[in-house]
Protein backbone atom coordinates (compact mmCIF):
# COMPACT_ATOMS: atom_id res chain seq x y z
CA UNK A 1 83.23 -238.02 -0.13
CA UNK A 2 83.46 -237.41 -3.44
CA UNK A 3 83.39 -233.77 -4.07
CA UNK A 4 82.85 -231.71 -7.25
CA UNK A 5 85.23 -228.94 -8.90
CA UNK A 6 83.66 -226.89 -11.28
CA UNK A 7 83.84 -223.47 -13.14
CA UNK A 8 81.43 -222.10 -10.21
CA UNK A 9 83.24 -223.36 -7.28
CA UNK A 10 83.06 -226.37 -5.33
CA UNK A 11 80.09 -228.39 -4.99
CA UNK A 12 79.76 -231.38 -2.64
CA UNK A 13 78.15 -234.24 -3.98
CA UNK A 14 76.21 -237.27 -2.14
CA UNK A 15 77.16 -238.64 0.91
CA UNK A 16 80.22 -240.91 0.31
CA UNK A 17 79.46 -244.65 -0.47
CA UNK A 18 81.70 -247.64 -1.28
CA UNK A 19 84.19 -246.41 0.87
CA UNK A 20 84.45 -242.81 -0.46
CA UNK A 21 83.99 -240.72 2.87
CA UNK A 22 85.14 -237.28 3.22
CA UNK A 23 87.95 -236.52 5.93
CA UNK A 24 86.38 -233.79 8.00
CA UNK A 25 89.20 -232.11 9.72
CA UNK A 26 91.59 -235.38 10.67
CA UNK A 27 94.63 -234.10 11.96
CA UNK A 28 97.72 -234.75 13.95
CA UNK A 29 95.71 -234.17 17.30
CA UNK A 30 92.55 -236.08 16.68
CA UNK A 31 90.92 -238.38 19.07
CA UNK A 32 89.79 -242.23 18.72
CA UNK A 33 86.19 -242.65 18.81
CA UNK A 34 86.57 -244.91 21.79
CA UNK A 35 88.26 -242.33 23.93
CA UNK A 36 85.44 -239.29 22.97
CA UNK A 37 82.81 -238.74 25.93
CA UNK A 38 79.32 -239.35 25.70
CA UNK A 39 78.47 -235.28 25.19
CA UNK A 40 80.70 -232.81 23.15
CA UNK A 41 82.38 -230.81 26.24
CA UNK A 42 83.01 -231.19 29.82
CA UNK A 43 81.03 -228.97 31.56
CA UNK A 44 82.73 -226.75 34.39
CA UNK A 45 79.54 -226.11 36.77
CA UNK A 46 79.41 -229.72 38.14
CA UNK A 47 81.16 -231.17 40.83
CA UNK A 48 84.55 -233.31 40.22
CA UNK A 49 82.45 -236.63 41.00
CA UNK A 50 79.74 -236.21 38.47
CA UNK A 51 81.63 -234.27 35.52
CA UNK A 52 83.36 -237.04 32.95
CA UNK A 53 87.43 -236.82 32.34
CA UNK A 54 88.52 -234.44 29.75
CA UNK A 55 90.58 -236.12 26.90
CA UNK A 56 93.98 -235.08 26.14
CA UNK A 57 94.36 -234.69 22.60
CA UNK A 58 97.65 -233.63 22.57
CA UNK A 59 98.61 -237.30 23.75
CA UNK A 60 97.27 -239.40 20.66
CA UNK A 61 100.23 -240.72 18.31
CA UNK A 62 100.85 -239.88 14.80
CA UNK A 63 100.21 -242.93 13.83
CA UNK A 64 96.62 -243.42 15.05
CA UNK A 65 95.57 -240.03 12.79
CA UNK A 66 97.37 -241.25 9.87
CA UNK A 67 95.49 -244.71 9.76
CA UNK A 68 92.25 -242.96 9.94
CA UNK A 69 93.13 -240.38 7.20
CA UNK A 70 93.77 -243.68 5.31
CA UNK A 71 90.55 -244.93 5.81
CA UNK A 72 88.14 -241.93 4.80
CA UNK A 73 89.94 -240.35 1.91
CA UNK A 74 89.20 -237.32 0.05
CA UNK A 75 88.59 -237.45 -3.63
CA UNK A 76 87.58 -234.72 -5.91
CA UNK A 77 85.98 -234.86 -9.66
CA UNK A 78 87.24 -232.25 -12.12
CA UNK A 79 84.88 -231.34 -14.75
CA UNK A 80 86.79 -230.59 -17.78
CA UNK A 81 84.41 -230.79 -21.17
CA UNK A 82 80.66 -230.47 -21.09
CA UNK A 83 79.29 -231.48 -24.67
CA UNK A 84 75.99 -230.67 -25.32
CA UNK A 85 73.36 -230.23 -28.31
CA UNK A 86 70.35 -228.53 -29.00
CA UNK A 87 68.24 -227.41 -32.35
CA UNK A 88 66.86 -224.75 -33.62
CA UNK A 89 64.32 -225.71 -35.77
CA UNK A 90 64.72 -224.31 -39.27
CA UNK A 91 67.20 -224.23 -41.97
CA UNK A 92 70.18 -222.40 -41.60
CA UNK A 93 72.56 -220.44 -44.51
CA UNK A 94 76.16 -221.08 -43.67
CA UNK A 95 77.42 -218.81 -45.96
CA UNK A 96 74.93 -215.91 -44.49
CA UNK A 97 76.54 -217.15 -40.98
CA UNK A 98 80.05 -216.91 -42.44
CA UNK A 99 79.68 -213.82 -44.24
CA UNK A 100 77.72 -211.88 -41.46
CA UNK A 101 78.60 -213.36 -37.85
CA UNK A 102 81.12 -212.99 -35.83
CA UNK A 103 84.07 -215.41 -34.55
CA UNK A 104 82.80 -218.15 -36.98
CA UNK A 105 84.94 -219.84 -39.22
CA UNK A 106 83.20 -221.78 -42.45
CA UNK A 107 84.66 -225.14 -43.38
CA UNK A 108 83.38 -226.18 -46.43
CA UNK A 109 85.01 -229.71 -46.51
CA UNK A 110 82.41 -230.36 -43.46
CA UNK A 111 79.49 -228.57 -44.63
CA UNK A 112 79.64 -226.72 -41.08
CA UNK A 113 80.21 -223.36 -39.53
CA UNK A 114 82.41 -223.04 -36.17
CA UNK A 115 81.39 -220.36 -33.74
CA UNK A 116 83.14 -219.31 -30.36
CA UNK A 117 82.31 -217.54 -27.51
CA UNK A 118 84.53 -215.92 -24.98
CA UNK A 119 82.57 -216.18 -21.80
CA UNK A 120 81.26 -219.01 -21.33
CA UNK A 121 84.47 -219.67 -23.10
CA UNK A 122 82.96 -222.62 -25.74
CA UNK A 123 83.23 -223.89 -29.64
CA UNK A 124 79.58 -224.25 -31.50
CA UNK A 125 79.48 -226.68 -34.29
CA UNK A 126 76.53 -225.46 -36.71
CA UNK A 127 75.63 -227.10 -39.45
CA UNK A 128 72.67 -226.20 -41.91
CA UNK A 129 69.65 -228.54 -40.88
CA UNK A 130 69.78 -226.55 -37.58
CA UNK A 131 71.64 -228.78 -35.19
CA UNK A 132 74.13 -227.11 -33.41
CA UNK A 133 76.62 -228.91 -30.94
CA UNK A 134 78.29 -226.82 -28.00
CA UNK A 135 81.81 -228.14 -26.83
CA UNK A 136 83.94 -226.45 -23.79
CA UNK A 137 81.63 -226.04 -20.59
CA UNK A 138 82.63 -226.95 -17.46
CA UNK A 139 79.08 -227.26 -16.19
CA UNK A 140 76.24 -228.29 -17.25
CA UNK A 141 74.36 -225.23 -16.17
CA UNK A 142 77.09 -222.98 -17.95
CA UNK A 143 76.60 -225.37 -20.98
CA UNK A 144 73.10 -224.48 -21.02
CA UNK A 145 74.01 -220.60 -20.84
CA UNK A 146 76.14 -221.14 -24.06
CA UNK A 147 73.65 -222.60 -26.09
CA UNK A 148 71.28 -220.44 -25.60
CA UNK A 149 73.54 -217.61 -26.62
CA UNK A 150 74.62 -219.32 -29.94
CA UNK A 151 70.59 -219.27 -30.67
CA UNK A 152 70.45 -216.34 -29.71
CA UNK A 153 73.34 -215.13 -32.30
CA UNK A 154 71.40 -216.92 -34.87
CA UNK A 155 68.26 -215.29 -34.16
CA UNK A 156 70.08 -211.97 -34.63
CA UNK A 157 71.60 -213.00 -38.24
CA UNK A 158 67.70 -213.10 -39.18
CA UNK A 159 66.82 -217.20 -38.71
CA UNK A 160 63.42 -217.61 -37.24
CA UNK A 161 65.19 -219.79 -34.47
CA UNK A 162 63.34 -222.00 -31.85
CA UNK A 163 65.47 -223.28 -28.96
CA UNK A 164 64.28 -226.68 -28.44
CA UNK A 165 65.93 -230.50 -27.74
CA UNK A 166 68.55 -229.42 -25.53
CA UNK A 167 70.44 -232.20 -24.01
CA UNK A 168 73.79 -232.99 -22.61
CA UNK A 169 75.77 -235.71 -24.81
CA UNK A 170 79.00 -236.13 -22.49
CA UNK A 171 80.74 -235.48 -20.26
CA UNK A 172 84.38 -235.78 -19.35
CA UNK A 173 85.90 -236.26 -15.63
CA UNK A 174 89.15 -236.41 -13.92
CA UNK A 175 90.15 -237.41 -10.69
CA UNK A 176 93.25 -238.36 -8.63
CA UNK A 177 93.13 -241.72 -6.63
CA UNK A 178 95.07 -241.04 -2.89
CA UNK A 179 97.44 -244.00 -3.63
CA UNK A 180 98.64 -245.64 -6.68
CA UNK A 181 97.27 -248.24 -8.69
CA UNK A 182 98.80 -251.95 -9.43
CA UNK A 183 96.81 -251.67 -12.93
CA UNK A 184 98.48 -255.26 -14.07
CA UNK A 185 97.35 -257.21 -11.37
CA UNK A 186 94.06 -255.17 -11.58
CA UNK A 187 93.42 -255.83 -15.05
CA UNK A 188 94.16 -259.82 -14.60
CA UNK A 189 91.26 -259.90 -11.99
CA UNK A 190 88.65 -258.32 -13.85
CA UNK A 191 87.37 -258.97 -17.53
CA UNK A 192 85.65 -255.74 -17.46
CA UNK A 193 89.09 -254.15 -18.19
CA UNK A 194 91.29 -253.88 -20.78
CA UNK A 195 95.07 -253.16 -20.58
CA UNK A 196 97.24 -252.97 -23.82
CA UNK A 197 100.43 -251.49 -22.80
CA UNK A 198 101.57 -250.74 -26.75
CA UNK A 199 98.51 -248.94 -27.59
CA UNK A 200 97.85 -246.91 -23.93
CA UNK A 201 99.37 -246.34 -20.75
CA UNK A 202 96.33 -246.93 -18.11
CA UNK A 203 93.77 -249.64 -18.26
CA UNK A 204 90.45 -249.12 -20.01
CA UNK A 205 87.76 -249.90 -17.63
CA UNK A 206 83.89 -250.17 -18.95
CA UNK A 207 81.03 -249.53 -16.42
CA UNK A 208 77.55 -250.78 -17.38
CA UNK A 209 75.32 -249.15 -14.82
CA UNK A 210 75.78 -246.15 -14.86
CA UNK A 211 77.43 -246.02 -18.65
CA UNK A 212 80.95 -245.06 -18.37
CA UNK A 213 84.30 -245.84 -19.68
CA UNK A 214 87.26 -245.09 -17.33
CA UNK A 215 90.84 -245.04 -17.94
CA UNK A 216 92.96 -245.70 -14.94
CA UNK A 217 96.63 -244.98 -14.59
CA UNK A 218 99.11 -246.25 -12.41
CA UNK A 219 99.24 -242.94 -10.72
CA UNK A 220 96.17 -243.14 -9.19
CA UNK A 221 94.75 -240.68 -12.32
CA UNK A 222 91.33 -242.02 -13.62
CA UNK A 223 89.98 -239.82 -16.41
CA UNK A 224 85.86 -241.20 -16.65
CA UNK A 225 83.41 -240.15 -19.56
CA UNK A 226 79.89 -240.57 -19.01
CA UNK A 227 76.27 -239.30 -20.22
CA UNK A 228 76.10 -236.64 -17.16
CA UNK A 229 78.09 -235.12 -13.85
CA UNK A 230 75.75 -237.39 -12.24
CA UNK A 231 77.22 -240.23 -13.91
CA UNK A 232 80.44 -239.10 -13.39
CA UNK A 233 80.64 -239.26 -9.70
CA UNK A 234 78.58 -242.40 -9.46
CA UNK A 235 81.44 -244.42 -11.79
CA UNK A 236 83.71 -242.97 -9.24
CA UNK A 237 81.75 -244.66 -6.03
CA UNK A 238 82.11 -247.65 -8.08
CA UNK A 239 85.38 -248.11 -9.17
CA UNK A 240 87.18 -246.66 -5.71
CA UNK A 241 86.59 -249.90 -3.72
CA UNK A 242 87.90 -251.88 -6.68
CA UNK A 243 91.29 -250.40 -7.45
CA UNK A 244 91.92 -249.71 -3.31
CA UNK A 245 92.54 -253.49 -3.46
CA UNK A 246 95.34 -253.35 -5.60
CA UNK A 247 96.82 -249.78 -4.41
CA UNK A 248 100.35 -249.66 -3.64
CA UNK A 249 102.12 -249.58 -0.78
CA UNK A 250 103.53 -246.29 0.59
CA UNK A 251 107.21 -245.93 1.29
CA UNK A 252 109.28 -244.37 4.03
CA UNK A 253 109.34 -241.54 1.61
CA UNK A 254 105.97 -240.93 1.15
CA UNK A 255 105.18 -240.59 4.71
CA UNK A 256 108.16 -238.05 4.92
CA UNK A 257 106.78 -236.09 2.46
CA UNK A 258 102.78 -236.29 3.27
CA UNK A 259 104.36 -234.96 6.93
CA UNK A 260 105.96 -231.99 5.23
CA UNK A 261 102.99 -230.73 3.22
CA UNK A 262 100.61 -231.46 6.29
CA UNK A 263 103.14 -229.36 8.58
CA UNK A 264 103.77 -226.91 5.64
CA UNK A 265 100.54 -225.40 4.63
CA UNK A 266 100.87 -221.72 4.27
CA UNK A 267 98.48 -219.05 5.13
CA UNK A 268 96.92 -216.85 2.59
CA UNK A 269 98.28 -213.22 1.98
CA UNK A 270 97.05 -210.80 3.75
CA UNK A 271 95.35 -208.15 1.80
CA UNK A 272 97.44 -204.89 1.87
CA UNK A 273 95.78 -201.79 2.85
CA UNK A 274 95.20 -199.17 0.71
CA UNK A 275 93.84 -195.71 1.56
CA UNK A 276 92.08 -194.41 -1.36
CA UNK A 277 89.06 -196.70 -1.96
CA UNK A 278 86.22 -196.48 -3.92
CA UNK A 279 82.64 -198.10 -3.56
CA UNK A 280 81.15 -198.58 -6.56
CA UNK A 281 77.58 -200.33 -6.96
CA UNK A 282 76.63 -202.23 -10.28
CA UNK A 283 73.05 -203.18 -10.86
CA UNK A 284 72.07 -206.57 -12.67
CA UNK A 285 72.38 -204.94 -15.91
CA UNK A 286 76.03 -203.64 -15.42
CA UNK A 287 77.07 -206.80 -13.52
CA UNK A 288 79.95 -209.41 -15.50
CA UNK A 289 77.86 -212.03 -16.66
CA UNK A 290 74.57 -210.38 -16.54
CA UNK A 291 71.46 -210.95 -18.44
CA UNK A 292 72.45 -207.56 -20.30
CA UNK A 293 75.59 -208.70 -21.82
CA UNK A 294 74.40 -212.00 -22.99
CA UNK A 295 73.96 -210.67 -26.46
CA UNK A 296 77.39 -208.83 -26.63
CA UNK A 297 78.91 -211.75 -25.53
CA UNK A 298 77.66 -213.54 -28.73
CA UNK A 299 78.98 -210.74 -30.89
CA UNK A 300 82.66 -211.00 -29.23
């Protein structure tokens, strides 16, 4: 399954196609689906005759679990750069915006005024027929949340501003393949890609439907830029069942070390306990993030 990482958490996307499933719990004790009863348990209340054998877990080899990890990996997207535009729908004084706003920076080579904010931490682009471009999101929805605070900064400078034609222009993925990636022999088979070894390391990948253009390393890394996070993981269904062809093989040392960080995974910290504690209760208004610091946030 293909699963999303984003500045709000984690959010899982469509069930996994093309081969992208998610590996729900596979471990070193799993069972074969042939060997699984009919119902979940074996109940205790029956008779010997009539109640099914229980299946030993413990008894299942190593390799058994590892083949099926290989078959139903786990891939997640990393949303780095959400680019998005919107208008306001008047004319707009740079040099008022220079003089009087705040965290803006006036070059006058590109007849355009930079402004920043800290939280959602993003770069506006404004220039003076009113269109104003918002770079840095990791989310659409957060990219939304910025724009509407750079209008609302405007609004404040004394521009009769209208917040209209919002869209999202780009957006830029990453991901990490579980394997690595023969890219040479990949690039031979398909004319779709595009390999020039003295002008970039991975192979430059075009999808028509949905839009994207991928660049895939030899790593396994595949950076994909598309019109939405929607896109994004869709290019990713598509292009998993083509470069698994043409992954590598693992080697002796692989194995060693995918044992060691499956037998090595620590447990989180406990929280130390502290006797003097304080309960304190914010309302909406106080909160981080809140509806009431949306317009100090433009100022910062």
């Amino acid at each position: 399954m293909a699963t999303l990482i984003q500045e709000n958490g984690i959010k899982e996307l469509s069930k996994g196609t093309h081969g992208v499933v998610a590996n729900h719990g596979i471990s070193a004790h799993s069972v074969a689906s042939h060997m699984v009863p009919d119902h979940e348990y074996c109940e205790t209340g029956k008779p010997p005759e009539s109640q099914p054998p229980c299946v030993n877990t413990e008894e299942v080899p190593m390799e058994a679990a590892t083949e099926e990890e290989e078959e139903t990996p786990e891939i997640d997207i990393m949303i780095n750069n959400v680019v998005c535009s919107f208008s306001v729908k008047c004319h707009l004084n740079l040099r008022q915006i220079a003089l009087n706003g705040v965290n803006v920076e006036f070059r006058r080579e590109n007849g355009m005024v930079t402004m920043k904010l800290r939280r959602p931490y993003t770069t506006a682009s404004i220039w003076s027929s009113g269109r104003v471009t918002c770079t840095g999101a990791t989310s659409e929805d957060q990219a939304k949340v910025a724009a509407r605070r750079y209008a609302r900064a405007l609004q404040k400078l004394g521009f009769q501003v209208r917040f209209q034609n919002f869209r999202v222009v780009n957006v830029l993925g990453t991901c990490r393949m579980p394997f690595g990636i023969r890219i040479i022999a990949f690039s031979k088979k398909y004319k779709e890609a595009d390999y020039e070894p003295e002008l970039h390391p991975g192979v430059t990948y075009k999808l028509y439907n949905p839009k994207a253009t991928l660049k895939i390393f030899s790593t396994g890394g595949v950076t994909i830029t598309a019109r939405s996070v929607s896109d994004v993981q869709s290019a990713v269904e598509r292009i998993f069942p083509l470069v698994y062809e043409f992954r590598k093989p693992r080697t002796p040392a692989d194995d060693e070390l995918l044992r060691q960080r499956r037998g090595a995974r620590p447990q989180p910290p406990a929280a130390p306990l502290t006797t003097d504690l304080r309960l304190v209760t914010l309302s909406d208004d106080d909160a981080p993030g809140g509806e009431a610091d949306a317009d100090a946030d433009a100022w910062e």
